[in-house]
N, C-alpha and C. Protein backbone atom coordinates (compact mmCIF):
# COMPACT_ATOMS: atom_id res chain seq x y z
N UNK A 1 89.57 -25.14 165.29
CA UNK A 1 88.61 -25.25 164.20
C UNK A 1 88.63 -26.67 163.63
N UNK A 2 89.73 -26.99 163.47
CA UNK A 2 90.22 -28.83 163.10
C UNK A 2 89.24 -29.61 163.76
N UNK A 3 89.50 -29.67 164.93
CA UNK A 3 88.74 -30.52 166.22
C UNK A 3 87.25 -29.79 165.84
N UNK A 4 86.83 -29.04 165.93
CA UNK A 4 85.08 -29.16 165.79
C UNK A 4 84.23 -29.31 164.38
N UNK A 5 85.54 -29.22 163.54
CA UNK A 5 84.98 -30.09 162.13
C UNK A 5 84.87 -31.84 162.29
N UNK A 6 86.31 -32.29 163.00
CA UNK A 6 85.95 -33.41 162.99
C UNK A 6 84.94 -33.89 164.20
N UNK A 7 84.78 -33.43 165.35
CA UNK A 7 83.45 -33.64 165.78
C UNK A 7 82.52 -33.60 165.06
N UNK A 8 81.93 -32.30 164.25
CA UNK A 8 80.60 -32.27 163.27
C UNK A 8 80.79 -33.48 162.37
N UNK A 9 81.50 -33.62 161.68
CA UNK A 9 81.84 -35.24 161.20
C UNK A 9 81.22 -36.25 161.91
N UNK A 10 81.82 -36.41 162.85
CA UNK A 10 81.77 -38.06 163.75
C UNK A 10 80.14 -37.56 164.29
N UNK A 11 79.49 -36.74 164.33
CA UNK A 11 78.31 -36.78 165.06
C UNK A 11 77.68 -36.69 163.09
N UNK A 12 78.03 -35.95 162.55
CA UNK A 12 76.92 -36.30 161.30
C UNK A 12 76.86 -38.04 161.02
N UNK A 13 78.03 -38.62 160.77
CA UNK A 13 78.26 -40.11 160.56
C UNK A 13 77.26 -40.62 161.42
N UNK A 14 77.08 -40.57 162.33
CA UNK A 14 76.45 -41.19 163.53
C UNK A 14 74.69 -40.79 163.44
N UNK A 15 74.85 -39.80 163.61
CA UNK A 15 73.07 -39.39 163.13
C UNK A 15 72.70 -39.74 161.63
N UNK A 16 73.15 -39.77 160.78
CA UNK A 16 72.80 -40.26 159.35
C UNK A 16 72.55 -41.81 159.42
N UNK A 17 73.56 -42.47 160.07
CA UNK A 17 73.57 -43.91 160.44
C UNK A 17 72.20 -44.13 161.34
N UNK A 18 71.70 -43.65 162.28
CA UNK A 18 70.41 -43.67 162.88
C UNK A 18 68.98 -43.24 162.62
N UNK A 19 69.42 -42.22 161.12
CA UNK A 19 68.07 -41.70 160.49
C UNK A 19 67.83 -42.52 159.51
N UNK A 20 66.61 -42.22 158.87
CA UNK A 20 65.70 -43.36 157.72
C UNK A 20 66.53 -43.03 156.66
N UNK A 21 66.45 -43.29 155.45
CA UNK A 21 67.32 -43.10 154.16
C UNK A 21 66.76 -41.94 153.26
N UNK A 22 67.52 -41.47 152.90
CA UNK A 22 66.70 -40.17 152.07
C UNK A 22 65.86 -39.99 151.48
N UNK A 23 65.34 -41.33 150.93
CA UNK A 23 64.21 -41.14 150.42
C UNK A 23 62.87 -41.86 150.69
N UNK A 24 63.17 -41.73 152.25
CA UNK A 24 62.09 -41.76 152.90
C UNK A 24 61.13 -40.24 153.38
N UNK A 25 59.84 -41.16 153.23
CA UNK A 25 59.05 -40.00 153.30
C UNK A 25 58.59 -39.22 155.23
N UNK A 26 58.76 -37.91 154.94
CA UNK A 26 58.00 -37.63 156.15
C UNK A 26 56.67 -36.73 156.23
N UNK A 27 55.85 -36.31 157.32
CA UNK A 27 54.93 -35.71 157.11
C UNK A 27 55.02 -35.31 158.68
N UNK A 28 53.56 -34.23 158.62
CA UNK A 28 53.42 -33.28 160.00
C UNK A 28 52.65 -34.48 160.83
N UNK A 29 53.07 -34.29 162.16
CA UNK A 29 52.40 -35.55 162.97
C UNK A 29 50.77 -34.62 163.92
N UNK A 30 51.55 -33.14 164.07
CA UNK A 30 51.12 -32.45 164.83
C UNK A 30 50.24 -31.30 163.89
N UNK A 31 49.39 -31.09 164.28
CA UNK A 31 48.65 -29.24 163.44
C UNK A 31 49.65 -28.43 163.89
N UNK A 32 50.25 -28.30 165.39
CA UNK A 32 51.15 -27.23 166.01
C UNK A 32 52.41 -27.40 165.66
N UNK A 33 53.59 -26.63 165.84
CA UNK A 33 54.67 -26.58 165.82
C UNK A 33 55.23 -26.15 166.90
N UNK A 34 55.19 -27.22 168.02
CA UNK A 34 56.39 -27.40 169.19
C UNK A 34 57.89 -27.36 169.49
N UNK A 35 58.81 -26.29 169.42
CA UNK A 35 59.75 -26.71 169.22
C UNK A 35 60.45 -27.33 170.34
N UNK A 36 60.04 -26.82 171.56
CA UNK A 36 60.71 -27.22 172.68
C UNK A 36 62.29 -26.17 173.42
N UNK A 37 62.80 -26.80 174.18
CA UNK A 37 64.13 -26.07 174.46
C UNK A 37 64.68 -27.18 174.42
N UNK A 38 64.64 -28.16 173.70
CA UNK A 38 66.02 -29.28 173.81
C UNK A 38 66.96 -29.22 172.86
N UNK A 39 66.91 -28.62 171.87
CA UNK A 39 67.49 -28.32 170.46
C UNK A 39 68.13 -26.75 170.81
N UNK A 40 69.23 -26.64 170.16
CA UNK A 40 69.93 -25.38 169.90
C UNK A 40 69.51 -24.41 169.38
N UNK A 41 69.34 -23.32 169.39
CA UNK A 41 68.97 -22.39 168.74
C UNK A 41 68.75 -22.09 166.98
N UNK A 42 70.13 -22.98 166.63
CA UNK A 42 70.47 -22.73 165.38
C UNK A 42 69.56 -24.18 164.83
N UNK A 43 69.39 -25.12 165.70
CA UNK A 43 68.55 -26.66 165.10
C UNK A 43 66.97 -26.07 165.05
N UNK A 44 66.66 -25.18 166.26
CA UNK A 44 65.39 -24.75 166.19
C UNK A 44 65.06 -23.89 165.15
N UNK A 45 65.55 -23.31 164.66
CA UNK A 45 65.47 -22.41 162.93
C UNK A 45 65.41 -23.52 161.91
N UNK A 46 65.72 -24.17 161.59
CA UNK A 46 66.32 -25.17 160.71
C UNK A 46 65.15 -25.97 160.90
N UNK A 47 64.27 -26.56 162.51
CA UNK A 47 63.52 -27.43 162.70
C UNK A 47 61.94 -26.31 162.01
N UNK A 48 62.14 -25.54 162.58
CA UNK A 48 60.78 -24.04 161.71
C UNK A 48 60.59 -24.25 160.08
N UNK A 49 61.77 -24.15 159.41
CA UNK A 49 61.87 -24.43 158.21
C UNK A 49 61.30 -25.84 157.50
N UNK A 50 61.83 -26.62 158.41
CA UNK A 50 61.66 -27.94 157.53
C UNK A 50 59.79 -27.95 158.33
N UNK A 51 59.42 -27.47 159.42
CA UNK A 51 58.09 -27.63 159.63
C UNK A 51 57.32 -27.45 158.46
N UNK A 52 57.74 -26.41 157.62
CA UNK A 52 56.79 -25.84 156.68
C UNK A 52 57.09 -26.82 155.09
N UNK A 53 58.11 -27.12 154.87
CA UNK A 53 58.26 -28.35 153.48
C UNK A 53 57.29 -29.51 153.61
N UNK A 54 56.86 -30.30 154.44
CA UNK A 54 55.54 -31.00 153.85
C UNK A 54 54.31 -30.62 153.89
N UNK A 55 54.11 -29.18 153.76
CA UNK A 55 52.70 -28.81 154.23
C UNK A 55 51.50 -29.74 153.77
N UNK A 56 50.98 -30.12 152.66
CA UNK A 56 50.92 -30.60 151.91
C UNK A 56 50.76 -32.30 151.64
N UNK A 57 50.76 -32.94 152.59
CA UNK A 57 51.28 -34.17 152.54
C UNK A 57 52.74 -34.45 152.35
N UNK A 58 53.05 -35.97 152.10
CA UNK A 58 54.48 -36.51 152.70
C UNK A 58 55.53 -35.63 151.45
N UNK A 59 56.47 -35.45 152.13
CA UNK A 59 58.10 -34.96 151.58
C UNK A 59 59.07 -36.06 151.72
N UNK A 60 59.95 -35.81 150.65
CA UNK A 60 61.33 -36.98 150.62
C UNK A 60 62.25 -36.16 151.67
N UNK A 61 62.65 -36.62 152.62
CA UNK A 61 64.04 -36.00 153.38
C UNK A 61 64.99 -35.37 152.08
N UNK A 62 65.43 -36.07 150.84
CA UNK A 62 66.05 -35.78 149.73
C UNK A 62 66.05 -34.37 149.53
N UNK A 63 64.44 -34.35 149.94
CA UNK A 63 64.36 -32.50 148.97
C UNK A 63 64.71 -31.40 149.90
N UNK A 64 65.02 -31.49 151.73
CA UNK A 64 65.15 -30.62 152.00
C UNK A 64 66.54 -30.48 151.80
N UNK A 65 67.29 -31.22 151.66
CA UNK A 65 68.60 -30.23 151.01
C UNK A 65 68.88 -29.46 150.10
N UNK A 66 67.68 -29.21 148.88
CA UNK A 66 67.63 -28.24 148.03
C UNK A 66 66.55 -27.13 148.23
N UNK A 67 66.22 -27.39 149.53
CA UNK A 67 65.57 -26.50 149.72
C UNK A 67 65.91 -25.75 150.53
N UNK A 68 66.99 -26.13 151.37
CA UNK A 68 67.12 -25.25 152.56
C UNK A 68 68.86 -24.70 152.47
N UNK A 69 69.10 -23.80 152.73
CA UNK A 69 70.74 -23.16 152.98
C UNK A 69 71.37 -23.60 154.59
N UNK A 70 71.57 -24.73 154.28
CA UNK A 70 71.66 -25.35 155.81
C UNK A 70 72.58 -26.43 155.50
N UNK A 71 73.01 -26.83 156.40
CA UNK A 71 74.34 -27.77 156.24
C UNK A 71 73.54 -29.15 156.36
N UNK A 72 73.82 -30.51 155.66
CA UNK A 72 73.07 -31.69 156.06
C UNK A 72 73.39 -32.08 157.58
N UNK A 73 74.07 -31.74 157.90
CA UNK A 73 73.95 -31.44 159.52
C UNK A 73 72.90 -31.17 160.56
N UNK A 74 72.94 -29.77 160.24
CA UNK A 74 71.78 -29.26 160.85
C UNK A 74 70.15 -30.17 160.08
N UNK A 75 70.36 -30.70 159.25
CA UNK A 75 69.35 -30.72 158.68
C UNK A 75 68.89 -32.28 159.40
N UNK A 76 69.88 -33.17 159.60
CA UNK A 76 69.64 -34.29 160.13
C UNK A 76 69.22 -33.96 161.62
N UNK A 77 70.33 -33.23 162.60
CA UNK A 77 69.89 -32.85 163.39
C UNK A 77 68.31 -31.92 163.79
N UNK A 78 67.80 -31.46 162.88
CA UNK A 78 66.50 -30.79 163.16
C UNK A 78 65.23 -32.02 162.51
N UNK A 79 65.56 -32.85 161.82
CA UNK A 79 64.71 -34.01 161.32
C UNK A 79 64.26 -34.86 162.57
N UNK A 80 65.68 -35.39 163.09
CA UNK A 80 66.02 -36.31 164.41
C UNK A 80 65.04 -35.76 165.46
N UNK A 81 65.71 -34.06 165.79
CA UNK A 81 64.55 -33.73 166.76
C UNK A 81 62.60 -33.87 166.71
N UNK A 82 62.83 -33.51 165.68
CA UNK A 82 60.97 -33.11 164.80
C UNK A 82 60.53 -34.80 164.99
N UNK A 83 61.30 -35.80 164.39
CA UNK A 83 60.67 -36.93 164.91
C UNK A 83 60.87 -37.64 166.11
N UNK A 84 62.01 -36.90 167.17
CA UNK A 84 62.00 -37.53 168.90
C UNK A 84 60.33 -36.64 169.19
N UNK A 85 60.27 -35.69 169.36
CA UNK A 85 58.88 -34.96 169.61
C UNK A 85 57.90 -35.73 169.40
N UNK A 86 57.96 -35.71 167.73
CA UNK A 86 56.07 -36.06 167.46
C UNK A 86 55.56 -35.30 166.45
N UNK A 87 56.98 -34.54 166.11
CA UNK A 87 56.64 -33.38 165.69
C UNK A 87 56.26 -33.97 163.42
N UNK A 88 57.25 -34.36 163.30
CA UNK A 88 56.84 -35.26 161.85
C UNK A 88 57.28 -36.81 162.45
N UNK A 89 56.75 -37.54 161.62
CA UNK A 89 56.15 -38.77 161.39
C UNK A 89 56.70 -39.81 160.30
N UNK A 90 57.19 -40.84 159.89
CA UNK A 90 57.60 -41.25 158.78
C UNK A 90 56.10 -41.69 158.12
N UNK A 91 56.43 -41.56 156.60
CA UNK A 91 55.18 -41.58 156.30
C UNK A 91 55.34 -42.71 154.97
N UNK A 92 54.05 -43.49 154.39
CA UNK A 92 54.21 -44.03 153.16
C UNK A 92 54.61 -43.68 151.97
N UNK A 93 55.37 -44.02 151.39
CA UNK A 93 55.50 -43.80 150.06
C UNK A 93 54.10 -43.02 149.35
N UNK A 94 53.76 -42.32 149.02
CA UNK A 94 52.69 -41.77 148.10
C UNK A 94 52.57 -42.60 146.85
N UNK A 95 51.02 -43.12 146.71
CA UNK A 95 50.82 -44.07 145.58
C UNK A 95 51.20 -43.22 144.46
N UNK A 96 51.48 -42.19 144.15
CA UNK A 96 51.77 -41.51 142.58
C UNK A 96 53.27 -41.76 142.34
N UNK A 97 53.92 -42.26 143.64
CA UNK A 97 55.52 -42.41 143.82
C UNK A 97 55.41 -43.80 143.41
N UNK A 98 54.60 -44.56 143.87
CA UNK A 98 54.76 -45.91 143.28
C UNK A 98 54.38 -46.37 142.43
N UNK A 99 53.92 -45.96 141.27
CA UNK A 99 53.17 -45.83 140.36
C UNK A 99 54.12 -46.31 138.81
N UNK A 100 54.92 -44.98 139.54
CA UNK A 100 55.81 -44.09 138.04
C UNK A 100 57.03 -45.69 137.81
C-alpha cells in the first residue's frame, strides 16, 4: 500500500507539473463526449463528470475540486486525457473575470 501511494504521488507531481495552473480556464472542444479506451475505467467516470462542469461556457480547473468526490488525481488525470483527445480546450479568461 506504501509503494502505490508513493507512486500516486510521483505521478500526481509530474502531471500537475505538465497541466495549466488552476486557474486556468477550460471549455468543451467537442458537442460529443468521446471517451475512448485509453483511460482507466475509474479516469473515464471522473472524465464523464468533469464533461458536464463547463456546460455553459469556460470553467476554472479550481472548481472541479469542489465539485467532484474525486481525488486531485484522478482529476488531473481525467483533465490531461479530455485535453490529449480534443475533448476540452483551454479557454480565455472570461471578460466578467477580468473585469472584477
Amino acid at each position: 500500500m506504501l509503494i502505490n501511494a508513493l507512486q500516486a504521488r510521483d505521478e500526481f507531481q509530474s502531471l500537475r507539473l505538465s497541466m495549466p495552473s488552476a486557474t486556468t480556464f477550460v471549455t468543451r472542444y467537442d458537442q460529443k463526449l468521446d471517451l475512448g479506451q485509453s483511460a482507466s475505467a475509474a479516469v473515464r467516470k471522473v472524465m464523464e463528470q468533469i464533461w458536464w462542469l463547463p456546460f455553459e461556457g469556460a470553467a476554472p480547473l479550481r472548481t472541479f475540486y469542489q465539485q467532484l468526490a474525486v481525488s486531485e488525481l484522478k482529476i488531473y488525470q481525467a483533465v490531461h486525457e479530455l485535453l490529449k483527445t480534443g475533448q476540452l480546450t483551454l479557454a480565455a479568461v472570461p471578460l466578467s473575470q477580468k473585469v472584477a
